[in-house]
C-alpha atoms as a PDB file:
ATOM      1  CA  UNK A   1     -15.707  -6.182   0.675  1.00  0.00           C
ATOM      2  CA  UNK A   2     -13.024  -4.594  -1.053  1.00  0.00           C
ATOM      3  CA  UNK A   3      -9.298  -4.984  -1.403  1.00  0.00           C
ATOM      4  CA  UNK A   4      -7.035  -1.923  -1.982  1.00  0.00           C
ATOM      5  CA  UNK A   5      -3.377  -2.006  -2.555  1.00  0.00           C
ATOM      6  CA  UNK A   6      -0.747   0.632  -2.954  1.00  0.00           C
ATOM      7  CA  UNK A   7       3.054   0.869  -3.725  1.00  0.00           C
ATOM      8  CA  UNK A   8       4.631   3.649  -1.062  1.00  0.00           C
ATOM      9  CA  UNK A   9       7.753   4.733  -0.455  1.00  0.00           C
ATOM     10  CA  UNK A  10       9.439   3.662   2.722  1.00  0.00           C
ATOM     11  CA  UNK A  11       9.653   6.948   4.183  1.00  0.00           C
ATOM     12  CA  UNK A  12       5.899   7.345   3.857  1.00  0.00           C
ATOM     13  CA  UNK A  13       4.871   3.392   5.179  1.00  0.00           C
ATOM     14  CA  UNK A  14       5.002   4.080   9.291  1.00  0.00           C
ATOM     15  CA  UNK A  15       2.935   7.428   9.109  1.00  0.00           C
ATOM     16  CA  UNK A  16       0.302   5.396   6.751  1.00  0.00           C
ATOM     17  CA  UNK A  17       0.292   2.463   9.168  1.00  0.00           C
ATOM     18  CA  UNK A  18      -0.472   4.237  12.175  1.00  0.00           C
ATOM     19  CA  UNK A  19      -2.552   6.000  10.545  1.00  0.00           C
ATOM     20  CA  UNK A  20      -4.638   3.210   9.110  1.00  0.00           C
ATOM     21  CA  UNK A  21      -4.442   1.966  12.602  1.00  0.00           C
ATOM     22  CA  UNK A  22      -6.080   4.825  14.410  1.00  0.00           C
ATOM     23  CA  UNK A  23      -8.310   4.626  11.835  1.00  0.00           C
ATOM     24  CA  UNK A  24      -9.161   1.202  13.053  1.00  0.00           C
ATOM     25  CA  UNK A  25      -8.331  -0.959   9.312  1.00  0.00           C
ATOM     26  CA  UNK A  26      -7.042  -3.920  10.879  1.00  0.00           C
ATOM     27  CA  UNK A  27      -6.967  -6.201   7.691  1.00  0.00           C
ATOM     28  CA  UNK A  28      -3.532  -4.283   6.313  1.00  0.00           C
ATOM     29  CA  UNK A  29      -0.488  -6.365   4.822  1.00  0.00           C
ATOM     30  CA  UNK A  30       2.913  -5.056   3.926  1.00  0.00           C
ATOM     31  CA  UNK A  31       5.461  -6.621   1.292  1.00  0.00           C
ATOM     32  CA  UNK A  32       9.094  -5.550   0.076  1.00  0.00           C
ATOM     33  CA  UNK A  33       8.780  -4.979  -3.405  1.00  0.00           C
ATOM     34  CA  UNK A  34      11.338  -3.487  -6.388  1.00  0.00           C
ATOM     35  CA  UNK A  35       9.920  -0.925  -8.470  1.00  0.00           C
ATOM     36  CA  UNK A  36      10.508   0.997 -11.527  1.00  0.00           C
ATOM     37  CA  UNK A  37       8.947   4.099 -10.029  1.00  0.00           C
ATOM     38  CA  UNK A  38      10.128   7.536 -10.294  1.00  0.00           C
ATOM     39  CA  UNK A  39      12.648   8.344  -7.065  1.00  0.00           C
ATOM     40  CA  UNK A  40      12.933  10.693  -4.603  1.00  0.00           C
ATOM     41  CA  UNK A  41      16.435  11.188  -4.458  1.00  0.00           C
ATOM     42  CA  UNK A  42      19.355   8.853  -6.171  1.00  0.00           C
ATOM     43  CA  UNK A  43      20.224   7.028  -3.065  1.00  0.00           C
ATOM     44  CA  UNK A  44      16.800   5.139  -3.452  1.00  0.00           C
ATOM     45  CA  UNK A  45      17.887   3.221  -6.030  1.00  0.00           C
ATOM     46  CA  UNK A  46      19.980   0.604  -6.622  1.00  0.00           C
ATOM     47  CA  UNK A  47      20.657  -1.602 -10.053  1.00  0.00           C
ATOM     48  CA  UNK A  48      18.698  -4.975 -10.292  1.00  0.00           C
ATOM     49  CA  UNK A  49      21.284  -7.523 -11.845  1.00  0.00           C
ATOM     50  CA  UNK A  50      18.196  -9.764 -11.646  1.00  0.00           C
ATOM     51  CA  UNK A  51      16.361  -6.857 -14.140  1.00  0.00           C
ATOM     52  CA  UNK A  52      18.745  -5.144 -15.494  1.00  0.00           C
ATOM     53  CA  UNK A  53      17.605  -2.158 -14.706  1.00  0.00           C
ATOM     54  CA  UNK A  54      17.705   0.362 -11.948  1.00  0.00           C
ATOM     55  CA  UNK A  55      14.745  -0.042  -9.536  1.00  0.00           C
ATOM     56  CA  UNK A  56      13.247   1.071  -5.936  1.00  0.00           C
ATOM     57  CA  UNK A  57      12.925  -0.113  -2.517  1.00  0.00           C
ATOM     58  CA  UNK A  58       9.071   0.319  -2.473  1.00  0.00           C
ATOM     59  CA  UNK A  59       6.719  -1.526   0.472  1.00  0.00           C
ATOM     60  CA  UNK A  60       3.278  -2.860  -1.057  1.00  0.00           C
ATOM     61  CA  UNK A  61       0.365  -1.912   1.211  1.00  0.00           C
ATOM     62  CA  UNK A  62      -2.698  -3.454   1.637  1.00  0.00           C
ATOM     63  CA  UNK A  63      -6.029  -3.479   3.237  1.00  0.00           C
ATOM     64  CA  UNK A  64      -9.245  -5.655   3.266  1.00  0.00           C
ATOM     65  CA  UNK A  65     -12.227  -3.416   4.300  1.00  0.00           C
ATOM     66  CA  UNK A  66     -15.997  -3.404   3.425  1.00  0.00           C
ATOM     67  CA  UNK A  67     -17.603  -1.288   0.940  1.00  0.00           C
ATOM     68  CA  UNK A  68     -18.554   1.504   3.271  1.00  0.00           C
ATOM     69  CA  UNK A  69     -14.929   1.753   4.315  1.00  0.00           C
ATOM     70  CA  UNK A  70     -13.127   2.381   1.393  1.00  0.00           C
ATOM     71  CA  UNK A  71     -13.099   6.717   0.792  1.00  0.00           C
ATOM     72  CA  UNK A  72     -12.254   6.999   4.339  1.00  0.00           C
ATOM     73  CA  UNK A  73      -9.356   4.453   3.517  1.00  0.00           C
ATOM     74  CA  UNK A  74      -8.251   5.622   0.505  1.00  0.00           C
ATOM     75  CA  UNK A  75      -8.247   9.400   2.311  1.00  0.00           C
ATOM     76  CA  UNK A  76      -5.209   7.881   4.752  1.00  0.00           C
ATOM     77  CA  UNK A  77      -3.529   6.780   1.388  1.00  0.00           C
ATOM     78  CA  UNK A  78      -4.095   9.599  -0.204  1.00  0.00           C
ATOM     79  CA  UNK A  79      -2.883  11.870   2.319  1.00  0.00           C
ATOM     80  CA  UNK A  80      -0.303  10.190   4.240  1.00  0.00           C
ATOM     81  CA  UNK A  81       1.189   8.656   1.025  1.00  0.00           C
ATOM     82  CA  UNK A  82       1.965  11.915  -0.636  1.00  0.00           C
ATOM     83  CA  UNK A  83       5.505  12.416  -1.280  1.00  0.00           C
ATOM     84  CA  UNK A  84       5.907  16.309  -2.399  1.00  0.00           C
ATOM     85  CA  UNK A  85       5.797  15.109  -6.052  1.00  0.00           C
ATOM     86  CA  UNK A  86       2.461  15.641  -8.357  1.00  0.00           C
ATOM     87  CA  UNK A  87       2.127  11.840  -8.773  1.00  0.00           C
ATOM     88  CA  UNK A  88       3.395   9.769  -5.851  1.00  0.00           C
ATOM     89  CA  UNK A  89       1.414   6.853  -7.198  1.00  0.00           C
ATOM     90  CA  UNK A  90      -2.188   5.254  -6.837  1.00  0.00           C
ATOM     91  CA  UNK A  91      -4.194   3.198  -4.818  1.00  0.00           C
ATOM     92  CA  UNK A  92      -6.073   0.637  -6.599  1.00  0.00           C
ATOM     93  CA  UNK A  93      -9.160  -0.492  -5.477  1.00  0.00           C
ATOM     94  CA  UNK A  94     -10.634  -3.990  -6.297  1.00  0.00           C
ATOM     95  CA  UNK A  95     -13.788  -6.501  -5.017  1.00  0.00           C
ATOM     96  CA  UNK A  96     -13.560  -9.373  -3.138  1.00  0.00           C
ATOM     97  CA  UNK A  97     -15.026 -12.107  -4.479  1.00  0.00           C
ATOM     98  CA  UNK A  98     -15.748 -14.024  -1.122  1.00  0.00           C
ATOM     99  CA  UNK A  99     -13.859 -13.995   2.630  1.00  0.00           C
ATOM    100  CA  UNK A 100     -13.675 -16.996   4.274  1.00  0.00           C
ATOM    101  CA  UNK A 101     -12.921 -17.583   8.113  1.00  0.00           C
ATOM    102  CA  UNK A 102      -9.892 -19.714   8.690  1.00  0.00           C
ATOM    103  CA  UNK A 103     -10.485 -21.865  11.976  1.00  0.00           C
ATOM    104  CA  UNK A 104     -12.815 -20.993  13.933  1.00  0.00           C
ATOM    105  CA  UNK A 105     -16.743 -20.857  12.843  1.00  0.00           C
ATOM    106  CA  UNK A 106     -17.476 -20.259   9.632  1.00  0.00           C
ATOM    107  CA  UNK A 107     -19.469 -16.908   9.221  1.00  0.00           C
END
């Protein structure tokens, strides 16, 4: 099993959800995140007292899929995460160690 993860711009996150949903991924997570990533336009960004710093609005995507699952996955990233720039960001891909059932019968 793998995990991947990706940091998308909010304009991109419904398109990659249903996508990843037709697709059939049904492990998928989102979380509100600030970034430091390069913007779109200027009204992305706001200034981080907290940081000091100006940062983005960006949603943290990810999916749990098996091994056999993860080019067709990272495809749907790839292609419904694009932005118009040359480097909308990256999907990282990483192994799960173990998945374990909570409730129900262990597997």
């Amino acid at each position: 099993m793998k995990q991947l993860k990706a940091f998308v711009h909010r304009n991109r996150v419904a398109d990659l959800v249903h996508a990843l949903d037709a697709a059939e991924f049904r492990r998928v997570s989102l979380f509100d995140v600030k970034a430091l990533l390069r913007v779109l336009s200027a009204r992305e960004q706001e200034y981080s007292v907290e940081l000091g710093d100006k940062v983005v609005g960006e949603v943290q995507v990810e999916v749990f899929c098996e091994d056999e699952d993860v080019a067709r996955a990272v495809a749907i990233f790839r292609e419904m995460g694009r932005t118009g720039q040359a480097d909308a960001g990256w999907v990282y891909v990483s192994p799960v160690e173990q998945a374990i059932r909570i409730g129900g019968d262990p597997e």
